[in-house]
C-alpha atoms as a PDB file:
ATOM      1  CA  UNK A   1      85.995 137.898 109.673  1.00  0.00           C
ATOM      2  CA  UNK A   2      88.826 138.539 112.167  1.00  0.00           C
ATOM      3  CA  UNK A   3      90.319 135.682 114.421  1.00  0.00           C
ATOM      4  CA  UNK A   4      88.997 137.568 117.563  1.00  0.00           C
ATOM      5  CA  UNK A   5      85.707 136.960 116.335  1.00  0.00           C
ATOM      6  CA  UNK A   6      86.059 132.988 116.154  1.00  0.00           C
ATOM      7  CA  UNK A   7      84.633 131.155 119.465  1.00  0.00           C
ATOM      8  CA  UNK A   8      87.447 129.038 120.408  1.00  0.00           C
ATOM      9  CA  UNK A   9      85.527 126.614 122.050  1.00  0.00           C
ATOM     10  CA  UNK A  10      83.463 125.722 119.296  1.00  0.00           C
ATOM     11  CA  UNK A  11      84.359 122.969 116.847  1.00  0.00           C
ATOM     12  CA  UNK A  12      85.301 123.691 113.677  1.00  0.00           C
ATOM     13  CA  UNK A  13      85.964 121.356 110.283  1.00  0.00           C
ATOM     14  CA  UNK A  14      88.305 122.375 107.241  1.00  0.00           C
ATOM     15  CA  UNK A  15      85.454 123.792 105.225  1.00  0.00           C
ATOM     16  CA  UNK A  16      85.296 126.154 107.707  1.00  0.00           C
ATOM     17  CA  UNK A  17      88.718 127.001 107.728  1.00  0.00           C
ATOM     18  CA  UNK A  18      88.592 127.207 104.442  1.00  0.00           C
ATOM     19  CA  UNK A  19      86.418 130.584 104.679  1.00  0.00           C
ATOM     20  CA  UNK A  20      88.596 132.411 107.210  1.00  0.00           C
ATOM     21  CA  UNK A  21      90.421 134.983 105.746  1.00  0.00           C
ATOM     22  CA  UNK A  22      92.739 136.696 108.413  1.00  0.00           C
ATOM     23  CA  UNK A  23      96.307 136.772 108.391  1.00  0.00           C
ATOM     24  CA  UNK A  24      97.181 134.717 111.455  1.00  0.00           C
ATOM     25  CA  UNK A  25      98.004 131.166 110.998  1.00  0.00           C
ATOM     26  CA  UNK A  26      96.158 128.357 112.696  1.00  0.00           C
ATOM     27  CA  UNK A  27      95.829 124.695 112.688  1.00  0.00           C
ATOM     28  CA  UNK A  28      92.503 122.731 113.583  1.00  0.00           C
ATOM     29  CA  UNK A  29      92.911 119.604 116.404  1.00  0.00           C
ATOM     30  CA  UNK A  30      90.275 117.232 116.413  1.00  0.00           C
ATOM     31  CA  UNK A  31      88.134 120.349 115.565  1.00  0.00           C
ATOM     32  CA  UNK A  32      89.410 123.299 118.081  1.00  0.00           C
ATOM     33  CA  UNK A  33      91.943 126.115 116.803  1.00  0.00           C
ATOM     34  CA  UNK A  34      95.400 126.602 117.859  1.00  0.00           C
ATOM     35  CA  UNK A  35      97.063 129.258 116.889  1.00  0.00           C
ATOM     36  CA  UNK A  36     100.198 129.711 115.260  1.00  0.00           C
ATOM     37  CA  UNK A  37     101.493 133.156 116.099  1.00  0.00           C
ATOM     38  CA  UNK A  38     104.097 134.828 116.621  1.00  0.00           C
ATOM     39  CA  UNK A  39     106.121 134.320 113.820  1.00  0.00           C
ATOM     40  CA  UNK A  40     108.656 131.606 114.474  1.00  0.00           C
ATOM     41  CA  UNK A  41     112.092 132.588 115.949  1.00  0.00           C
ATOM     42  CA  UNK A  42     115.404 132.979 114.050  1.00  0.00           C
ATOM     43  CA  UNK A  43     116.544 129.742 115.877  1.00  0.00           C
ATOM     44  CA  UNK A  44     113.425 128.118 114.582  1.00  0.00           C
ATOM     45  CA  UNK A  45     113.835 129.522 111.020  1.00  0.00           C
ATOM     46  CA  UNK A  46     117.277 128.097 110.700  1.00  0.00           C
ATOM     47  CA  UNK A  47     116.560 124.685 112.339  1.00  0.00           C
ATOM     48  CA  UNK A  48     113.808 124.275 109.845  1.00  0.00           C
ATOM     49  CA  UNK A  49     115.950 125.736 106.973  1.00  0.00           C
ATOM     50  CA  UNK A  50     118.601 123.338 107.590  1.00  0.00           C
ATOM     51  CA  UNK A  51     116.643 120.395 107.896  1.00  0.00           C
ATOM     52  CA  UNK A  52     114.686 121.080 104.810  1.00  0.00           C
ATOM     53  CA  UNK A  53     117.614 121.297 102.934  1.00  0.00           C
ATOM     54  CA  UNK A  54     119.007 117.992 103.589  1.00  0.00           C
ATOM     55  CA  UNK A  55     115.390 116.703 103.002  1.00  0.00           C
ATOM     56  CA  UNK A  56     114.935 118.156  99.933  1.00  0.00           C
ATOM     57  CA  UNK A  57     119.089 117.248  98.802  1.00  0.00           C
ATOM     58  CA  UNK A  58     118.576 113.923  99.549  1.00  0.00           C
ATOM     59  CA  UNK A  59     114.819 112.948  97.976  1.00  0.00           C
ATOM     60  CA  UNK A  60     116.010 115.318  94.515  1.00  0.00           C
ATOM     61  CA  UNK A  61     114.794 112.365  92.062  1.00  0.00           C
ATOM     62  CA  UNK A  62     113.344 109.726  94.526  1.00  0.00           C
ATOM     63  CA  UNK A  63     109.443 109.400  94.961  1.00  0.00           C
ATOM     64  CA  UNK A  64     109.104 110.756  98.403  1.00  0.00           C
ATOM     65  CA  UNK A  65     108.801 114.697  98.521  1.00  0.00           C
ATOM     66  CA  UNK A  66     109.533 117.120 101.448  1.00  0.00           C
ATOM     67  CA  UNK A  67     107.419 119.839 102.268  1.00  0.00           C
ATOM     68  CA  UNK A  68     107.823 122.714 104.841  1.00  0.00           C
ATOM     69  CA  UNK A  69     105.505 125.267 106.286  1.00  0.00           C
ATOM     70  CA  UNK A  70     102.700 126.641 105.712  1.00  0.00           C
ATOM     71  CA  UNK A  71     101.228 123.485 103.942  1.00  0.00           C
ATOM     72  CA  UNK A  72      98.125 121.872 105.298  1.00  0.00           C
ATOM     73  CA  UNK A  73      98.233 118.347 106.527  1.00  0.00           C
ATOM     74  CA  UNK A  74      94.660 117.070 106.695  1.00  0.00           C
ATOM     75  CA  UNK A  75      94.255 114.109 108.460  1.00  0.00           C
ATOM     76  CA  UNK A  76      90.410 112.795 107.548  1.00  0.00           C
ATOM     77  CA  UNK A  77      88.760 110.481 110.078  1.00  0.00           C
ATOM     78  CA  UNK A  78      85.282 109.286 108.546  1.00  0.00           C
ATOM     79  CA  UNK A  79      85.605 110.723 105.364  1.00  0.00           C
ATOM     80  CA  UNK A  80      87.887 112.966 103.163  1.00  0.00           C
ATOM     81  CA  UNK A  81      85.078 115.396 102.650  1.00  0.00           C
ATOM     82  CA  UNK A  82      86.018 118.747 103.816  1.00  0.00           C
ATOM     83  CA  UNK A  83      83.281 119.123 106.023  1.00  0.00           C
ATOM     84  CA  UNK A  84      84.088 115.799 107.919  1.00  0.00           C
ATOM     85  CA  UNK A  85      87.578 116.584 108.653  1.00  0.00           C
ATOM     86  CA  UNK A  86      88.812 118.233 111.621  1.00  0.00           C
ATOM     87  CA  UNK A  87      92.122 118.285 112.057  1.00  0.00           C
ATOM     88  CA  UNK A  88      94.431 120.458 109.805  1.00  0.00           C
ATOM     89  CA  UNK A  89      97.936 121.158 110.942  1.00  0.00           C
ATOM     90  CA  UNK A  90     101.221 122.518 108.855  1.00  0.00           C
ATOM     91  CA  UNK A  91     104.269 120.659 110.594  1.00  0.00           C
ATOM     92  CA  UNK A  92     107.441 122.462 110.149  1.00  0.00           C
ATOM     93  CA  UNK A  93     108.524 119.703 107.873  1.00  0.00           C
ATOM     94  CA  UNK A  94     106.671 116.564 106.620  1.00  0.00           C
ATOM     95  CA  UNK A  95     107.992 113.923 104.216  1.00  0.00           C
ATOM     96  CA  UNK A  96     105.143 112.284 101.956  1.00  0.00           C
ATOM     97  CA  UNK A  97     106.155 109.025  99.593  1.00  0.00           C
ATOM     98  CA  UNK A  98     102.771 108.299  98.327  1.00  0.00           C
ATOM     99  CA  UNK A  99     102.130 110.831  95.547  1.00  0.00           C
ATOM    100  CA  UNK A 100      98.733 110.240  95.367  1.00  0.00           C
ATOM    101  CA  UNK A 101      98.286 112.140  99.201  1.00  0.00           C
ATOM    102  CA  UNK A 102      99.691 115.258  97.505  1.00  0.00           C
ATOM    103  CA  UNK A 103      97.042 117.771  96.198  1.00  0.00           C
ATOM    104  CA  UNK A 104      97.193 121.332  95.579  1.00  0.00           C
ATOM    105  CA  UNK A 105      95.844 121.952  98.698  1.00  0.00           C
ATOM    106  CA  UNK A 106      98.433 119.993 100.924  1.00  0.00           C
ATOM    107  CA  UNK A 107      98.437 116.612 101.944  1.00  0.00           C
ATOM    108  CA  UNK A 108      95.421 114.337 102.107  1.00  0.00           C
ATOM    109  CA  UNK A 109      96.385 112.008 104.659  1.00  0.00           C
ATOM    110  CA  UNK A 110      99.234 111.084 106.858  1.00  0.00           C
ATOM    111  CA  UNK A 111     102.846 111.818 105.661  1.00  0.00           C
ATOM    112  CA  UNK A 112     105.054 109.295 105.992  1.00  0.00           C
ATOM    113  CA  UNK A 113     107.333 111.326 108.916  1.00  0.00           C
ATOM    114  CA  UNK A 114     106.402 114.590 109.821  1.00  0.00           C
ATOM    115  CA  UNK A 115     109.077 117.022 112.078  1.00  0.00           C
ATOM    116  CA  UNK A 116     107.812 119.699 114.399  1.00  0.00           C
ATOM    117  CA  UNK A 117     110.120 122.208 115.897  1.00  0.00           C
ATOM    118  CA  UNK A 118     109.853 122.883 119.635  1.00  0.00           C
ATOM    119  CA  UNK A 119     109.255 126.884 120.841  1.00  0.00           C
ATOM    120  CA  UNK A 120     108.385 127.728 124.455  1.00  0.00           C
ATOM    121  CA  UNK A 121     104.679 128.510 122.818  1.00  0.00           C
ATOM    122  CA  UNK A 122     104.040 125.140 121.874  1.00  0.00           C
ATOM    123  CA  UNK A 123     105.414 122.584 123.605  1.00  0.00           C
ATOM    124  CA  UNK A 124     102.780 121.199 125.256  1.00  0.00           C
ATOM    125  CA  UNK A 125     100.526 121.133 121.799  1.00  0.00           C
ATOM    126  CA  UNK A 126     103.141 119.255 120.041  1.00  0.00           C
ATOM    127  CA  UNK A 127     104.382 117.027 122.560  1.00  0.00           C
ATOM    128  CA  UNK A 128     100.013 116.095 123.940  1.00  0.00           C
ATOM    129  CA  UNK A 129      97.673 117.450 120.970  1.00  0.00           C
ATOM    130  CA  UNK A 130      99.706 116.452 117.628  1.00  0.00           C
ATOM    131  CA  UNK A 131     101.271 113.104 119.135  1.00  0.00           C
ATOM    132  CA  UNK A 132      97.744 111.995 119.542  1.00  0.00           C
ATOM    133  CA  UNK A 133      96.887 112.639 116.357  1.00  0.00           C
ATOM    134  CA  UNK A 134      99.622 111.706 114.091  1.00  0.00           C
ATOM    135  CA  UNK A 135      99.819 108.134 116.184  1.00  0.00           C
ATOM    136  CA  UNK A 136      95.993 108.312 115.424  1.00  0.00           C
ATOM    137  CA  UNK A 137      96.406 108.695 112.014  1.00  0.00           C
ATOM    138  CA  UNK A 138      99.441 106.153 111.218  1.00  0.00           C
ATOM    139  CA  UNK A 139     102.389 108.766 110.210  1.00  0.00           C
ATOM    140  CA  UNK A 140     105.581 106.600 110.516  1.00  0.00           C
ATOM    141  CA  UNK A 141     108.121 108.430 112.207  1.00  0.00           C
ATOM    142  CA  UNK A 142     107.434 111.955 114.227  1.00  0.00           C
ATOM    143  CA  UNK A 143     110.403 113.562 115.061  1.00  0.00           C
ATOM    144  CA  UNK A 144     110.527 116.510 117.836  1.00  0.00           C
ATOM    145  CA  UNK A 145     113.499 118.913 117.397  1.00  0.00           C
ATOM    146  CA  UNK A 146     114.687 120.890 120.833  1.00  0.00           C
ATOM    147  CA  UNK A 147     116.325 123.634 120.095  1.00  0.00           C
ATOM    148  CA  UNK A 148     117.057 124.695 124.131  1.00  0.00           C
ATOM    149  CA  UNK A 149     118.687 120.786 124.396  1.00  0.00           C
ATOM    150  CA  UNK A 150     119.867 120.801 121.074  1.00  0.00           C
ATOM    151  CA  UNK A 151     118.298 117.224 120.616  1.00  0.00           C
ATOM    152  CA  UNK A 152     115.326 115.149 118.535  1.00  0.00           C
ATOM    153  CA  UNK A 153     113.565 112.538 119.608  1.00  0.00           C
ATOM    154  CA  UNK A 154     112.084 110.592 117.383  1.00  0.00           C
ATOM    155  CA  UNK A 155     108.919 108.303 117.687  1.00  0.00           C
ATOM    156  CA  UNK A 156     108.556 105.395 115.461  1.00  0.00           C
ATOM    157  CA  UNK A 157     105.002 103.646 114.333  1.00  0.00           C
ATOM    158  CA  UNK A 158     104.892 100.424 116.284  1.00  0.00           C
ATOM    159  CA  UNK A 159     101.780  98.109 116.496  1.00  0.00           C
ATOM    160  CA  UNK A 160      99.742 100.960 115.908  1.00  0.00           C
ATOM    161  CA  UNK A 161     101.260 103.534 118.702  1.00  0.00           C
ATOM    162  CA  UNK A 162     104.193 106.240 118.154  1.00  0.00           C
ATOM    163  CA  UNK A 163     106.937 105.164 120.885  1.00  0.00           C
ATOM    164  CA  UNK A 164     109.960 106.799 121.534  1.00  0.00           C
ATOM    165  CA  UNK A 165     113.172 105.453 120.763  1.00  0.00           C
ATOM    166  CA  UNK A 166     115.519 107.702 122.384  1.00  0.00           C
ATOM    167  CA  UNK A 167     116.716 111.006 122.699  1.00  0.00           C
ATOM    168  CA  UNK A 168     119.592 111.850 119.515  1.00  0.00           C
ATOM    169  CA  UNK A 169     122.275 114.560 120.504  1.00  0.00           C
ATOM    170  CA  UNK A 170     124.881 116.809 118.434  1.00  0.00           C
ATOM    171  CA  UNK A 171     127.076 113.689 118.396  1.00  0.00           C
ATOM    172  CA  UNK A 172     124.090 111.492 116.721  1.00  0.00           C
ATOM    173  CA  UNK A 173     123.231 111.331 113.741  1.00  0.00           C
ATOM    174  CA  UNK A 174     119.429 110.897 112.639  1.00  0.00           C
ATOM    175  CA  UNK A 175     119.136 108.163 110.358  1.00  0.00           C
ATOM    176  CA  UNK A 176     115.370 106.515 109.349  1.00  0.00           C
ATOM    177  CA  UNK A 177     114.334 103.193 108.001  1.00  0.00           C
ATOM    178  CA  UNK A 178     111.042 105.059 105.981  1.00  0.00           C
ATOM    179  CA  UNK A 179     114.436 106.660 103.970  1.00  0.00           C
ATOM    180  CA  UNK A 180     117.007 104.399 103.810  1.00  0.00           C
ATOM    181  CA  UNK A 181     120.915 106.138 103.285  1.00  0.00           C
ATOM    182  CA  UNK A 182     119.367 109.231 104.996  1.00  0.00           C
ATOM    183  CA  UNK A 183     121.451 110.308 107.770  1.00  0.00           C
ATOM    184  CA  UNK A 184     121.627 113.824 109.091  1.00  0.00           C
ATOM    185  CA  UNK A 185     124.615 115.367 111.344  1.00  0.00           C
ATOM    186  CA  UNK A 186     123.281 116.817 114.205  1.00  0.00           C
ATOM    187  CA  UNK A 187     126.478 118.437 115.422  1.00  0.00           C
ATOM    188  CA  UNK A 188     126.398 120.177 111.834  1.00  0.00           C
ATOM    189  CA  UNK A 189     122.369 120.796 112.642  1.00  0.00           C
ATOM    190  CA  UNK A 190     122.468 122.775 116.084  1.00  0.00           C
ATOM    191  CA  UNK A 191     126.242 124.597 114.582  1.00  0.00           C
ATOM    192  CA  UNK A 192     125.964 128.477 115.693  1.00  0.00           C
ATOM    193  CA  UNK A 193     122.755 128.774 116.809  1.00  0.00           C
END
């Protein structure tokens, strides 16, 4: 099966993205495909590089683990059976603490913060589609990285809503409560891109 071939405005579940076998990249919200190419940018690349590194340097020997992309986040609704869920997305970067979410096949349930990289391509999915869903599905902190404004905001998980507490520029530093003594330079983030 090729991707041309899928109706995109039927609704799909994970089992059936489990059967698709082309090479482009898509993620599943609340059932319809979105799809992931072209290839992220150089800018993107780094951004993501940069951020997993600090991630992954900082959680070396802690329980929470950092994963990047391509890694499926399912996010069940009724049920964690693969035919029930509909939404399947691979953040750019998602940080899971409880182990027990962590299967071979990705993570089973919301990470604890989860970072998506802005492109012109996608800005309206992740700032609409993906808020709705990961406030929906109770991940603590979502953090949106601008690489044209060289800025991420971050929404926290307050009384059952993702809010926005502010825009963070190169002179901030991102800091979170869901990792305490975390605290990345954005100056040293957005250097020579």
């Amino acid at each position: 099966m090729e991707f041309a071939d899928l109706d995109l405005t039927k609704s799909y579940t994970y089992a059936d993205y489990l059967k698709w076998t082309f090479d482009e990249r898509v993620e599943l919200i609340k059932g319809k495909i979105f799809n992931m190419s072209p290839a992220p940018s150089s800018t993107h690349q780094r951004l993501s590089s940069r951020i997993g590194n600090a991630l992954f340097n900082f959680l070396d020997g802690k329980k929470c683990e950092a994963f990047s992309a391509p890694f499926d986040v399912r996010l069940p609704r009724k049920s964690k059976d693969d035919k029930d869920i509909i939404t399947v997305l691979q953040p750019d970067i998602c940080v899971i603490c409880d182990p027990l979410k962590i299967e071979e096949r990705g993570c089973l349930g919301a990470p604890d913060i989860v970072i998506e990289i802005l492109s012109p391509a996608n800005n309206k999915k992740e700032l609409k589609y993906k808020h709705e869903v990961y406030e929906e599905a109770g991940v603590m902190e979502y953090w949106i990285v601008d690489p044209r404004e060289k800025a991420v905001q971050i929404f926290q998980h307050t009384n059952g809503r993702l809010l926005a507490s502010g825009y963070l520029y190169a002179e901030d530093k991102v800091t979170t409560p869901v990792l305490p003594g975390f605290s990345l330079d954005l100056a040293k983030l957005f250097e020579k891109l």
